[in-house]
N, C-alpha and C. Protein backbone atom coordinates (compact mmCIF):
# COMPACT_ATOMS: atom_id res chain seq x y z
N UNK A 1 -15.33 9.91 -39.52
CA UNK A 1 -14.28 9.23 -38.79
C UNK A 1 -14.18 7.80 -39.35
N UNK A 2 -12.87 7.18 -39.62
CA UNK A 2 -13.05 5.94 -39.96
C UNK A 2 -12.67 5.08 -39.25
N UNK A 3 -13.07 3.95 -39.38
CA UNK A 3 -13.56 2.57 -38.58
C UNK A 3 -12.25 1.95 -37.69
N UNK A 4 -11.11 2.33 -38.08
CA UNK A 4 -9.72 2.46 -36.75
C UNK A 4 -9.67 3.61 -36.23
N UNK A 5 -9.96 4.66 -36.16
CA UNK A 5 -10.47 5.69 -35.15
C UNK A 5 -11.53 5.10 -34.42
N UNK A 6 -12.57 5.01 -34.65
CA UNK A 6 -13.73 4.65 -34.09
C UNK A 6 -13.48 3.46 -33.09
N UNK A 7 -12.54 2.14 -33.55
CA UNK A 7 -11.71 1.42 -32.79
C UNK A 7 -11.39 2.00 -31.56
N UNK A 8 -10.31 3.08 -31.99
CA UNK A 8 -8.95 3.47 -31.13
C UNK A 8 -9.62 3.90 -29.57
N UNK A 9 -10.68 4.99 -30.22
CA UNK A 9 -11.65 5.51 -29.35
C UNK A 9 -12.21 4.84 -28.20
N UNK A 10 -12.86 3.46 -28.79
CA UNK A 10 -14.10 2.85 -27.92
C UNK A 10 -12.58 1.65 -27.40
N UNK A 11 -11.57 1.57 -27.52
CA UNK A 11 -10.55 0.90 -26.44
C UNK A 11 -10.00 1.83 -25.35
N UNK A 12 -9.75 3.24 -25.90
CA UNK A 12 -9.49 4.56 -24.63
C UNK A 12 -10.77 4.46 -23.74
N UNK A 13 -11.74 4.84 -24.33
CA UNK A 13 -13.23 4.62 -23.37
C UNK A 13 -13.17 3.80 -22.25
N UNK A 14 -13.10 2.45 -23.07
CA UNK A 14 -13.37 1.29 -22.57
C UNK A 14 -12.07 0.79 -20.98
N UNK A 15 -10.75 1.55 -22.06
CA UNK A 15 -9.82 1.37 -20.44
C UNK A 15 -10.05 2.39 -19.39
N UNK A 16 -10.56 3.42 -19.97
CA UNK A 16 -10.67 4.72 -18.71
C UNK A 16 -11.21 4.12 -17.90
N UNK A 17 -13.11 4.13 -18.51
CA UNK A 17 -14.00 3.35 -17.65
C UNK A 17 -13.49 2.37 -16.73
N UNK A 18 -12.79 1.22 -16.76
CA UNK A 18 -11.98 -0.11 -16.16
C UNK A 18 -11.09 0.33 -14.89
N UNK A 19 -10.45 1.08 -15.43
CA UNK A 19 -9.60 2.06 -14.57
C UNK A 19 -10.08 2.73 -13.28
N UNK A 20 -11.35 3.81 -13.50
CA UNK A 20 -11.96 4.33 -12.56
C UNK A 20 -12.82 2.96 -12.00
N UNK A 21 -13.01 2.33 -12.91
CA UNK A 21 -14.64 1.38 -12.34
C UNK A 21 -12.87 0.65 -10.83
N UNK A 22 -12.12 0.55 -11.15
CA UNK A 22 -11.72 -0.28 -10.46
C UNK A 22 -11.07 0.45 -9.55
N UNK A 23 -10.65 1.29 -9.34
CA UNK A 23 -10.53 2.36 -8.24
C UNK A 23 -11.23 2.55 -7.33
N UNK A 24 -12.59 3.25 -8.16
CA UNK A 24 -13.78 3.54 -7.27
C UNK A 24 -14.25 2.22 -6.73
N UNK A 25 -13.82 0.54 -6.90
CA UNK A 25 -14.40 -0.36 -6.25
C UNK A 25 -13.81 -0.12 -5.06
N UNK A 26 -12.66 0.08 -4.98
CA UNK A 26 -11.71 -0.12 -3.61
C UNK A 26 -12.24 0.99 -2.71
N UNK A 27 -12.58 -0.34 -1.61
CA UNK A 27 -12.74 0.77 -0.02
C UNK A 27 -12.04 0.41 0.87
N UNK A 28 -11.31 1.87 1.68
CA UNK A 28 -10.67 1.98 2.49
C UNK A 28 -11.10 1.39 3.33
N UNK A 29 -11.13 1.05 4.52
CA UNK A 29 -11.63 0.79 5.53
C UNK A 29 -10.93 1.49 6.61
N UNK A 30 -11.80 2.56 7.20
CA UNK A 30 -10.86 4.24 8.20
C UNK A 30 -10.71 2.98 9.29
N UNK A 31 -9.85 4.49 9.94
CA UNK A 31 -9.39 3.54 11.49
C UNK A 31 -9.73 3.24 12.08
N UNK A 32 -10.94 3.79 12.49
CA UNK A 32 -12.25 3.81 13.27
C UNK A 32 -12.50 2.13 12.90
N UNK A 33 -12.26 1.67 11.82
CA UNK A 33 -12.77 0.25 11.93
C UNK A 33 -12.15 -0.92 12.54
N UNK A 34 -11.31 -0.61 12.60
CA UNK A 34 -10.19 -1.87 13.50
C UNK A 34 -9.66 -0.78 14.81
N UNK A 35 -10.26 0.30 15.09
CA UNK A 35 -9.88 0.42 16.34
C UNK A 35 -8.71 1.16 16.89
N UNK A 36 -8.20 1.82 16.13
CA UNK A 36 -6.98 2.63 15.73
C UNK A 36 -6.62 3.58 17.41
N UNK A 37 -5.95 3.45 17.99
CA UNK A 37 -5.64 4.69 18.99
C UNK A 37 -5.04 5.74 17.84
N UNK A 38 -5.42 6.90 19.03
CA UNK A 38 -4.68 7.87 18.61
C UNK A 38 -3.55 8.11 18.16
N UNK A 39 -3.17 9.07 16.88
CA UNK A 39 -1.92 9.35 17.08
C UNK A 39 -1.49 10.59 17.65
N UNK A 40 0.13 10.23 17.70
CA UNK A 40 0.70 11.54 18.70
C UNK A 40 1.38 12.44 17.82
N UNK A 41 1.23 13.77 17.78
CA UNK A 41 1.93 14.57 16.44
C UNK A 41 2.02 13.87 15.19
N UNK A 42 1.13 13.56 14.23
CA UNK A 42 0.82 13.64 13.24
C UNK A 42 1.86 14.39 12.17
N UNK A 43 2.49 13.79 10.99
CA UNK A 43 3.23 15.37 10.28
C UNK A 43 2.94 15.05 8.85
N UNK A 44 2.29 16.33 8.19
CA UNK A 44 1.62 15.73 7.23
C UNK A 44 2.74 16.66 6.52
N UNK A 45 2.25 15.83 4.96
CA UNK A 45 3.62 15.97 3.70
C UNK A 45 2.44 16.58 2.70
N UNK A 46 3.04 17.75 2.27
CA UNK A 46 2.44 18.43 1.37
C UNK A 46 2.35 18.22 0.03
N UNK A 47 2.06 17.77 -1.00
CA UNK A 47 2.17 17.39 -2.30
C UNK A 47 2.27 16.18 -2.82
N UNK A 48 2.44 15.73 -4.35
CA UNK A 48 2.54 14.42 -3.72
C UNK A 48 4.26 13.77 -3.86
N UNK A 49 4.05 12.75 -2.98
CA UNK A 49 5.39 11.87 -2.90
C UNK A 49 5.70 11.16 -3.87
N UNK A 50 7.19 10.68 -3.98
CA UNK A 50 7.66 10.15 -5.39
C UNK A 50 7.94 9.32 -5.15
N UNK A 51 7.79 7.91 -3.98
CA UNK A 51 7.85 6.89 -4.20
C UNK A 51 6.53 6.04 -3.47
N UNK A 52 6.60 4.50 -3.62
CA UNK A 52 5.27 3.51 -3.04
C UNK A 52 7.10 2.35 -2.76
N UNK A 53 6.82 2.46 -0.73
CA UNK A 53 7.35 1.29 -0.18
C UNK A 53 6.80 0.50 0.01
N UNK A 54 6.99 -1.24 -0.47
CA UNK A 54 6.09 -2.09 -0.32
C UNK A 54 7.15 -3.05 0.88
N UNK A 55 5.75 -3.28 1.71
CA UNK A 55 6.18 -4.14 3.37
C UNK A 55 5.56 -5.59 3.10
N UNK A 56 5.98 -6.27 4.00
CA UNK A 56 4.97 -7.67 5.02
C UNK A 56 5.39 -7.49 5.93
N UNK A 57 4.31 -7.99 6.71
CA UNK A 57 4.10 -7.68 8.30
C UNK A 57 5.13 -8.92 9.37
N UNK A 58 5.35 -9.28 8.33
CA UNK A 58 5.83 -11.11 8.92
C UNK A 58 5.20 -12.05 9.65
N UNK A 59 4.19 -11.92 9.80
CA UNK A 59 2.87 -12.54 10.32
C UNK A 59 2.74 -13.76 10.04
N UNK A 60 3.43 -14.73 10.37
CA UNK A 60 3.28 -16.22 10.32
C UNK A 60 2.69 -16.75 9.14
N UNK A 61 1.46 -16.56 9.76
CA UNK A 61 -0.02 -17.15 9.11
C UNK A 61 -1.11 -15.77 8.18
N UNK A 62 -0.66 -14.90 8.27
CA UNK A 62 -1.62 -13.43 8.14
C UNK A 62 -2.96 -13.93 8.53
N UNK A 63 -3.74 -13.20 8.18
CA UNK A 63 -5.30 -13.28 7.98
C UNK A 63 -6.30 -13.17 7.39
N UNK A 64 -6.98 -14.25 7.49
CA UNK A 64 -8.37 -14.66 6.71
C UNK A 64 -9.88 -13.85 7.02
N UNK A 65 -9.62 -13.53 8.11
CA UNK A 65 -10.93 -12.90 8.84
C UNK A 65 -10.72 -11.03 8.83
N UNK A 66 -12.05 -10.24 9.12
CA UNK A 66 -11.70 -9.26 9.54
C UNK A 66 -11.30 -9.24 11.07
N UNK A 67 -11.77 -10.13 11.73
CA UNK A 67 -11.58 -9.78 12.70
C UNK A 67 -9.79 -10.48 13.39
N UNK A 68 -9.57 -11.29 12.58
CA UNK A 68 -7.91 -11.42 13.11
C UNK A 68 -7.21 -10.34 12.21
N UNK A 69 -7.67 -9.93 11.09
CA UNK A 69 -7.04 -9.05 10.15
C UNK A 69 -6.64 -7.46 11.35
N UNK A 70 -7.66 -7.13 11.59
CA UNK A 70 -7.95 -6.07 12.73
C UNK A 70 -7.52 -6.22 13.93
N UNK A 71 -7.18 -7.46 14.36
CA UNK A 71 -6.28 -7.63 15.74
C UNK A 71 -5.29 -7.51 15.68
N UNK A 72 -4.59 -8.16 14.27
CA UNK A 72 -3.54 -7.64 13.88
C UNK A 72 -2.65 -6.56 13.76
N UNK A 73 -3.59 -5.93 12.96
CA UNK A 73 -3.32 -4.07 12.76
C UNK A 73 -3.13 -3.45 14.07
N UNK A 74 -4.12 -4.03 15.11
CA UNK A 74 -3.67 -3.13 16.26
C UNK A 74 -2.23 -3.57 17.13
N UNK A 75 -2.11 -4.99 16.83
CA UNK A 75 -1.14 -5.65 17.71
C UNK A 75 0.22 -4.73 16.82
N UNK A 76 0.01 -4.60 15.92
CA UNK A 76 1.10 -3.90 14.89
C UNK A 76 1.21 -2.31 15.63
N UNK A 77 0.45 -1.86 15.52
CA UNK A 77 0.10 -0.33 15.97
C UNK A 77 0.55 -0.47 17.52
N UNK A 78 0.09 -1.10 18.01
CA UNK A 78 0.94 -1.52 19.51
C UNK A 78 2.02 -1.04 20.03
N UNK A 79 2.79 -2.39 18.67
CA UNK A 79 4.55 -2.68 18.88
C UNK A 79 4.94 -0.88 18.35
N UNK A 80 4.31 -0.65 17.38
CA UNK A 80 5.55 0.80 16.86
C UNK A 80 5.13 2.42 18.01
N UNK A 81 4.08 1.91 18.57
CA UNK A 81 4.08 3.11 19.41
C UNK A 81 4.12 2.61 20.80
N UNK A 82 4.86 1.57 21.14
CA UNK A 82 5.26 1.16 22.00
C UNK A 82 6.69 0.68 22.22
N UNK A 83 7.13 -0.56 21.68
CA UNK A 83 8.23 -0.83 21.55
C UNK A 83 9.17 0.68 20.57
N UNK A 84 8.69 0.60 19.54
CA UNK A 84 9.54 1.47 18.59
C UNK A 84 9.31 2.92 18.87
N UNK A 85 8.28 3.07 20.16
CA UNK A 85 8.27 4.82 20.32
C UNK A 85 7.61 5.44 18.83
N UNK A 86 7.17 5.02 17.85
CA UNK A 86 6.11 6.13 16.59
C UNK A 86 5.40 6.45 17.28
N UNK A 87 5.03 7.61 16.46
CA UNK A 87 3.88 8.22 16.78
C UNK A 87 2.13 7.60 16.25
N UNK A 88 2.88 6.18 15.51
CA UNK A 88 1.57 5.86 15.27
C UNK A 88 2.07 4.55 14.45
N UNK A 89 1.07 3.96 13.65
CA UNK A 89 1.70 2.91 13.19
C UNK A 89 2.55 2.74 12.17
N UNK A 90 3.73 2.38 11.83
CA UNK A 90 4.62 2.94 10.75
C UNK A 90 4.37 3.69 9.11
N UNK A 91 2.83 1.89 8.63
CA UNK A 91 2.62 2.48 7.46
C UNK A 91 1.18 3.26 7.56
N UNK A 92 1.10 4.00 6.09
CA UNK A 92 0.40 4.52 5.65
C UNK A 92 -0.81 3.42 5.63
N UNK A 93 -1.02 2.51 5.14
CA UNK A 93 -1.77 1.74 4.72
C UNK A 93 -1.67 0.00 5.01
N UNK A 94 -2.76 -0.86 5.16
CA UNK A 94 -2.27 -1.93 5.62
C UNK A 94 -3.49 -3.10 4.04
N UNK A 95 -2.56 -4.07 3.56
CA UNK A 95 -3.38 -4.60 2.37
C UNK A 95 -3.28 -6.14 3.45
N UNK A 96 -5.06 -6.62 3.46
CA UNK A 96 -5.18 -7.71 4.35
C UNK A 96 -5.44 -9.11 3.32
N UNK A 97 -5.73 -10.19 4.20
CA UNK A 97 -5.95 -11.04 3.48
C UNK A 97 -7.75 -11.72 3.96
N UNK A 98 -8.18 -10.56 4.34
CA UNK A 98 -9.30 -10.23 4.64
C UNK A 98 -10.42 -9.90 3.14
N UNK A 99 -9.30 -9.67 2.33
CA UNK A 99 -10.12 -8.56 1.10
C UNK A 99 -9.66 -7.22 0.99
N UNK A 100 -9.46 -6.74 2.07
CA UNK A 100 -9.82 -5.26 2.13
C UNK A 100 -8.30 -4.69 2.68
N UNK A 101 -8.74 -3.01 2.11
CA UNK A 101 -7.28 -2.17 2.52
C UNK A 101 -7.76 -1.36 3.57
N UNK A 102 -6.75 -1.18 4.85
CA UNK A 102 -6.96 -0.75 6.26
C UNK A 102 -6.18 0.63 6.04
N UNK A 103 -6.85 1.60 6.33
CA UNK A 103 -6.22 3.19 6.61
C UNK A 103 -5.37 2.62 7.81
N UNK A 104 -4.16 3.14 7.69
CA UNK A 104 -2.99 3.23 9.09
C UNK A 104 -2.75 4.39 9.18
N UNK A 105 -1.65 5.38 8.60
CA UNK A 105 -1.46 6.52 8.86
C UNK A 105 -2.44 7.87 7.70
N UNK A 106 -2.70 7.02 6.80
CA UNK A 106 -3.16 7.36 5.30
C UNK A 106 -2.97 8.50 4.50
N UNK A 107 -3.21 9.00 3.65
CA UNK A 107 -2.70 9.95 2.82
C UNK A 107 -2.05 10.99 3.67
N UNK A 108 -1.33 12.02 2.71
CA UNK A 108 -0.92 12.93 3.06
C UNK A 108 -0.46 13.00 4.68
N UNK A 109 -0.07 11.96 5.18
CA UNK A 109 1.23 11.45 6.19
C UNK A 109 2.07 11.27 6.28
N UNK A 110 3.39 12.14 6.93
CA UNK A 110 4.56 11.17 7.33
C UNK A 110 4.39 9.41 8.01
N UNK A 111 4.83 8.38 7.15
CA UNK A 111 5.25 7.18 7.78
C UNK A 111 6.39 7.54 8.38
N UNK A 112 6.69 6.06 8.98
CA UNK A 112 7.56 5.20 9.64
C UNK A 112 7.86 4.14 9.51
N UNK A 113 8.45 4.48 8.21
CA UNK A 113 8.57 2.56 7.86
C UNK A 113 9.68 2.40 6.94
N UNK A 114 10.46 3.47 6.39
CA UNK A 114 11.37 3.39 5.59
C UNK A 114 12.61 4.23 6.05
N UNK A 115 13.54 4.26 6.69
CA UNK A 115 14.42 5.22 7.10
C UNK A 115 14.88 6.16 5.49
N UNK A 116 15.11 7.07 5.63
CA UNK A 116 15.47 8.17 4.58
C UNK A 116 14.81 8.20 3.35
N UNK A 117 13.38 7.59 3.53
CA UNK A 117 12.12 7.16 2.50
C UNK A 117 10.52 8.12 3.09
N UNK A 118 10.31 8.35 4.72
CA UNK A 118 9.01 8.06 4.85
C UNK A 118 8.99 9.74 4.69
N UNK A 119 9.46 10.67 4.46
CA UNK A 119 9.03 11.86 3.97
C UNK A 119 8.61 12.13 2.57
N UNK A 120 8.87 11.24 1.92
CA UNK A 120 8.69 11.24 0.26
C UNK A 120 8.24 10.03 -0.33
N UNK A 121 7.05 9.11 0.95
CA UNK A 121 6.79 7.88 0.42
C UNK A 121 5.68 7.81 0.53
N UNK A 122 5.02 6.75 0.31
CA UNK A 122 3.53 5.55 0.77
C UNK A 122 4.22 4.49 1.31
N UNK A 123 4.04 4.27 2.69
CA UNK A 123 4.39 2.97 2.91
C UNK A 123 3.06 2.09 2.84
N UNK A 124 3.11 0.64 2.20
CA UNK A 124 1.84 0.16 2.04
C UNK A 124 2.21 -1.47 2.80
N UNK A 125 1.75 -1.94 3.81
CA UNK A 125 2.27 -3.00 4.24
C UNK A 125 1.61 -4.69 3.83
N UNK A 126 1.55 -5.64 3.61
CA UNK A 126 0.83 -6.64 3.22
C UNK A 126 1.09 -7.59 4.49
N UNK A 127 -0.71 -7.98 5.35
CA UNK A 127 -0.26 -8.95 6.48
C UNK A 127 0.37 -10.07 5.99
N UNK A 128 1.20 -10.90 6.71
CA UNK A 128 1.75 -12.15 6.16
C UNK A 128 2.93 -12.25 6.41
N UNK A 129 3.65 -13.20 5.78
CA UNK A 129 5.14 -13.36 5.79
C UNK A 129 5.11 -13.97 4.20
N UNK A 130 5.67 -13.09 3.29
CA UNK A 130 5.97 -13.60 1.95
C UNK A 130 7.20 -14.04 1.33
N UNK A 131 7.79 -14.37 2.26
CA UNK A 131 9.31 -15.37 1.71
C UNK A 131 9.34 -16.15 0.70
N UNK A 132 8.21 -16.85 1.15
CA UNK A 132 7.98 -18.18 0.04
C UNK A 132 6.82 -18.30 -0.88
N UNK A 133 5.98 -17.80 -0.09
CA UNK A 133 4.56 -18.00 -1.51
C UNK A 133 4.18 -16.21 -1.12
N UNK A 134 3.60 -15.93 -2.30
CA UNK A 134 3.32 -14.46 -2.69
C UNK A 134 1.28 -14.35 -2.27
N UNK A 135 1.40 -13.26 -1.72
CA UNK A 135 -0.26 -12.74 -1.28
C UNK A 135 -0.64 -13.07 -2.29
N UNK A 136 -2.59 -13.05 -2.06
CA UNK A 136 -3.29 -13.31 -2.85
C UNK A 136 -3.40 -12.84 -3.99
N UNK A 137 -4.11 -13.12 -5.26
CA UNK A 137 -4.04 -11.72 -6.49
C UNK A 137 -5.22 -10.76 -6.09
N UNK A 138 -6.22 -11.09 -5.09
CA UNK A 138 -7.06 -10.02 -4.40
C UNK A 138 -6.01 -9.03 -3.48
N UNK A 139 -4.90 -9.55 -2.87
CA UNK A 139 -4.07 -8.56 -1.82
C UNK A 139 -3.73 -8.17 -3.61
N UNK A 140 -3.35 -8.83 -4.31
CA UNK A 140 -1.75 -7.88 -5.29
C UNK A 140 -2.96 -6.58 -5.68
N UNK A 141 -3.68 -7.04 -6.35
CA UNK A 141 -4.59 -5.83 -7.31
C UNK A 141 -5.10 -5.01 -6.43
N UNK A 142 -5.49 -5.06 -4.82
CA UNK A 142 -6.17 -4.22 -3.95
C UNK A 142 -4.61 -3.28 -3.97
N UNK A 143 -3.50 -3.53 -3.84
CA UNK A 143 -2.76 -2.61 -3.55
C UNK A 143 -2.42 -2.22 -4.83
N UNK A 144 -2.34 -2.62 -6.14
CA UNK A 144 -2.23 -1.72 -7.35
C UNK A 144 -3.57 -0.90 -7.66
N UNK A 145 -4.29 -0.89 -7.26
CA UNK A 145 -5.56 -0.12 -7.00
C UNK A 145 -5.27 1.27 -5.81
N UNK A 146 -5.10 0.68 -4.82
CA UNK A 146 -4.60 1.41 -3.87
C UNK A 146 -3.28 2.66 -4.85
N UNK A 147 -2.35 2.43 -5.43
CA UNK A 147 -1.61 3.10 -6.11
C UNK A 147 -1.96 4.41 -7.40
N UNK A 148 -2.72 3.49 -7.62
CA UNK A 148 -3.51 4.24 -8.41
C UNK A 148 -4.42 4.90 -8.31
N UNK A 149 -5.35 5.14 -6.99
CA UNK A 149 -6.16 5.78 -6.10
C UNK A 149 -4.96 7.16 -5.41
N UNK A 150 -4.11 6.96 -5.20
CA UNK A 150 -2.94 8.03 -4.49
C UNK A 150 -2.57 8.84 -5.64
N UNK A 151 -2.05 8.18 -6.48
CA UNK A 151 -2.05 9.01 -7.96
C UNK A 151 -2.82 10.13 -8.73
N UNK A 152 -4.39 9.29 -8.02
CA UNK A 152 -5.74 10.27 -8.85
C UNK A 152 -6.15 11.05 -7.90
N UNK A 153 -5.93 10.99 -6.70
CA UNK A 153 -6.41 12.15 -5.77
C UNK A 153 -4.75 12.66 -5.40
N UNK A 154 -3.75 12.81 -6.44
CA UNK A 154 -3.03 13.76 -6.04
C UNK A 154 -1.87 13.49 -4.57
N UNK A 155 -1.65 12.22 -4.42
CA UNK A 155 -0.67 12.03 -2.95
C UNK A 155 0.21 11.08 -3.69
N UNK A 156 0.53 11.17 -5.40
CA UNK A 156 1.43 10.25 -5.29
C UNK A 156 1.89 10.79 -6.65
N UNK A 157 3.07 11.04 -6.92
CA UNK A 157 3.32 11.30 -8.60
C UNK A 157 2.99 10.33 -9.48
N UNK A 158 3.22 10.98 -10.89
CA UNK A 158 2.51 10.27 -11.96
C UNK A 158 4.02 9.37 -12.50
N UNK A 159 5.10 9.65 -12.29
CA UNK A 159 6.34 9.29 -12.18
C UNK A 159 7.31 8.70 -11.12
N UNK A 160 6.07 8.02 -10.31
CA UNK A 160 6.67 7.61 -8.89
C UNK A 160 7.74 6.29 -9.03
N UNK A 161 8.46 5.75 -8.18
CA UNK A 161 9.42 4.80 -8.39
C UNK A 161 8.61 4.01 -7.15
N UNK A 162 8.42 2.52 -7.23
CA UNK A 162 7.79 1.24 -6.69
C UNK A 162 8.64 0.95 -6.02
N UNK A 163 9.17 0.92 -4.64
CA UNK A 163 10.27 -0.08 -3.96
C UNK A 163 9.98 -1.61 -3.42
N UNK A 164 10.66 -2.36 -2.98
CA UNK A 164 10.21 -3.15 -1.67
C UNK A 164 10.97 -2.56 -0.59
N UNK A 165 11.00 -2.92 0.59
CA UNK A 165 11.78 -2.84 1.98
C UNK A 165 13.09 -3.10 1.66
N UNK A 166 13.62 -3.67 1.74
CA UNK A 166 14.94 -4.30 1.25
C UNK A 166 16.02 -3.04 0.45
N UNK A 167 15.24 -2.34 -0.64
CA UNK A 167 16.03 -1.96 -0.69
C UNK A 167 16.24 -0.38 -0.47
N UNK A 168 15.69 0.08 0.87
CA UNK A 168 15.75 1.13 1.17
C UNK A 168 16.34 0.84 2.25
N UNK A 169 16.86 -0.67 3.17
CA UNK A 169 18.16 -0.51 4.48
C UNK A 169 17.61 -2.48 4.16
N UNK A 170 19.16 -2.88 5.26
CA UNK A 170 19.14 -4.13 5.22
C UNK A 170 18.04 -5.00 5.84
N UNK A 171 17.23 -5.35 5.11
CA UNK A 171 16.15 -6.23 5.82
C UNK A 171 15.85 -7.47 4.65
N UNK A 172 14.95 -8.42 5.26
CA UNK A 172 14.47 -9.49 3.88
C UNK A 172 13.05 -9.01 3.59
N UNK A 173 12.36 -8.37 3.99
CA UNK A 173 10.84 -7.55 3.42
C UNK A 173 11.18 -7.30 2.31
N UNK A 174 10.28 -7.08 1.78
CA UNK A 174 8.56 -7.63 1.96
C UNK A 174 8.27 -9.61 1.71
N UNK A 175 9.80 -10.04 2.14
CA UNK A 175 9.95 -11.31 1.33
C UNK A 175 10.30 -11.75 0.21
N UNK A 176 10.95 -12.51 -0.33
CA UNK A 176 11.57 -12.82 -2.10
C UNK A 176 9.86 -12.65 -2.25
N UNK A 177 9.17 -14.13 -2.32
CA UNK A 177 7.91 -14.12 -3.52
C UNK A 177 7.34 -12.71 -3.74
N UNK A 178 6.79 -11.81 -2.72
CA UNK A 178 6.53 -10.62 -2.80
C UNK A 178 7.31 -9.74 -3.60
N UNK A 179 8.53 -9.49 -3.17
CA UNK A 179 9.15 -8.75 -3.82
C UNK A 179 9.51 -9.16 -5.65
N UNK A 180 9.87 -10.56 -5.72
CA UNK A 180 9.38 -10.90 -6.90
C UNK A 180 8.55 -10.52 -7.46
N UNK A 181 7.21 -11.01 -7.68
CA UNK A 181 5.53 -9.99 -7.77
C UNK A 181 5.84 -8.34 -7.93
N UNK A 182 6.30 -7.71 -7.32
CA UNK A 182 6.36 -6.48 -7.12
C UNK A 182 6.95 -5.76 -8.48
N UNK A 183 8.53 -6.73 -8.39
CA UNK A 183 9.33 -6.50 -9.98
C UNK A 183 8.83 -6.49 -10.79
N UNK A 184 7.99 -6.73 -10.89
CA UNK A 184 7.05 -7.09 -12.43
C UNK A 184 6.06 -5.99 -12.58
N UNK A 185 5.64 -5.11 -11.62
CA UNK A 185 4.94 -4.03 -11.46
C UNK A 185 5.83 -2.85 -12.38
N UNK A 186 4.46 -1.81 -13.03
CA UNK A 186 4.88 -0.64 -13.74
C UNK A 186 6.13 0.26 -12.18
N UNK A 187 6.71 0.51 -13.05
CA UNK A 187 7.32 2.21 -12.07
C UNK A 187 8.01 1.36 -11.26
N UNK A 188 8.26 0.02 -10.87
CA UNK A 188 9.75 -1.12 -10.14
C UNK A 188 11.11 -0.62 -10.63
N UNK A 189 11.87 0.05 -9.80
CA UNK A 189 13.20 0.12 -10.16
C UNK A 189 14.12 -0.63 -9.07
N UNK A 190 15.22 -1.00 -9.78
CA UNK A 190 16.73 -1.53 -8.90
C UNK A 190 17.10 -0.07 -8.86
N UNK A 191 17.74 0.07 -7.34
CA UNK A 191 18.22 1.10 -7.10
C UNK A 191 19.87 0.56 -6.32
């Protein structure tokens, strides 16, 4: 073999490895950890889905702590199976400013968070309000991790299309800076 093979090789290696090493860093954190009520009829989606909706929570200030991160999530989970009647909390997934990604409805779930989206989506929400300044690069990469985790266990195509909120019905989510950030992501289309 010669010495640009041998190259080509130990850079495939070297990104696989990076790839999984950084996947397998990311932990969920189940519901059980912030306290999750039940949900009511559950409807799970068979195969995987062809798009990733990206949210903010509009959360003033978001959160620094687990433990406002987690008050949060529930005060969220609250409003949609209370005010909004869900059966549970809209998204699939919640990316904190805690560090860490919160199971909400999680894989292989119908959301509630995208009208004529949550049968064929991931909704992934980011606490905060990102109008003006964009989540951390620990929130950005925990949720491109997160994407790429749905991908490798099969709940997300390998050809999926990236949204924000916005442009699946009239809203300002996930915020310009966010949604900015987002554009720049593989698989981002204008629709």
């Amino acid at each position: 073999m010669n010495t640009s093979a041998i190259k080509f090789l130990t850079i495939v290696a070297l990104s696989t490895f990076a790839l999984c090493a950084t996947t397998q860093a990311l932990t969920i954190e189940p519901r059980s950890s912030w306290g999750a009520a039940s949900a009511r009829s559950p409807s799970r989606i068979n195969g995987a889905v062809e798009y990733v909706i990206i949210h903010h929570s509009d959360n003033p200030n978001g959160c620094t702590t687990s433990q406002q991160c987690q008050r949060m999530i529930k005060a969220i989970q609250s409003d949609h199976k209370g005010r909004r009647n869900f059966s549970d909390i809209g998204y699939n997934f919640i990316v904190a400013g805690d560090g860490k990604v919160y199971e909400g409805r999680g894989f292989g779930l119908q959301g509630s968070h995208a009208p004529s989206y949550n049968r064929k989506s991931i909704g992934i929400v980011f606490i905060g309000n990102f109008e003006s300044n964009a989540p951390s690069a620990q929130m950005l990469q925990n949720a491109k991790d997160l994407i790429e985790l749905a991908k490798q266990r099969g709940y997300l195509r390998s050809d999926y299309t990236l949204l924000g909120h916005r442009q699946t019905k009239a809203t300002a989510c996930p915020g310009t800076a966010l949604y900015n950030q987002i554009k720049t992501w593989p698989h981002w289309k204008e629709i």
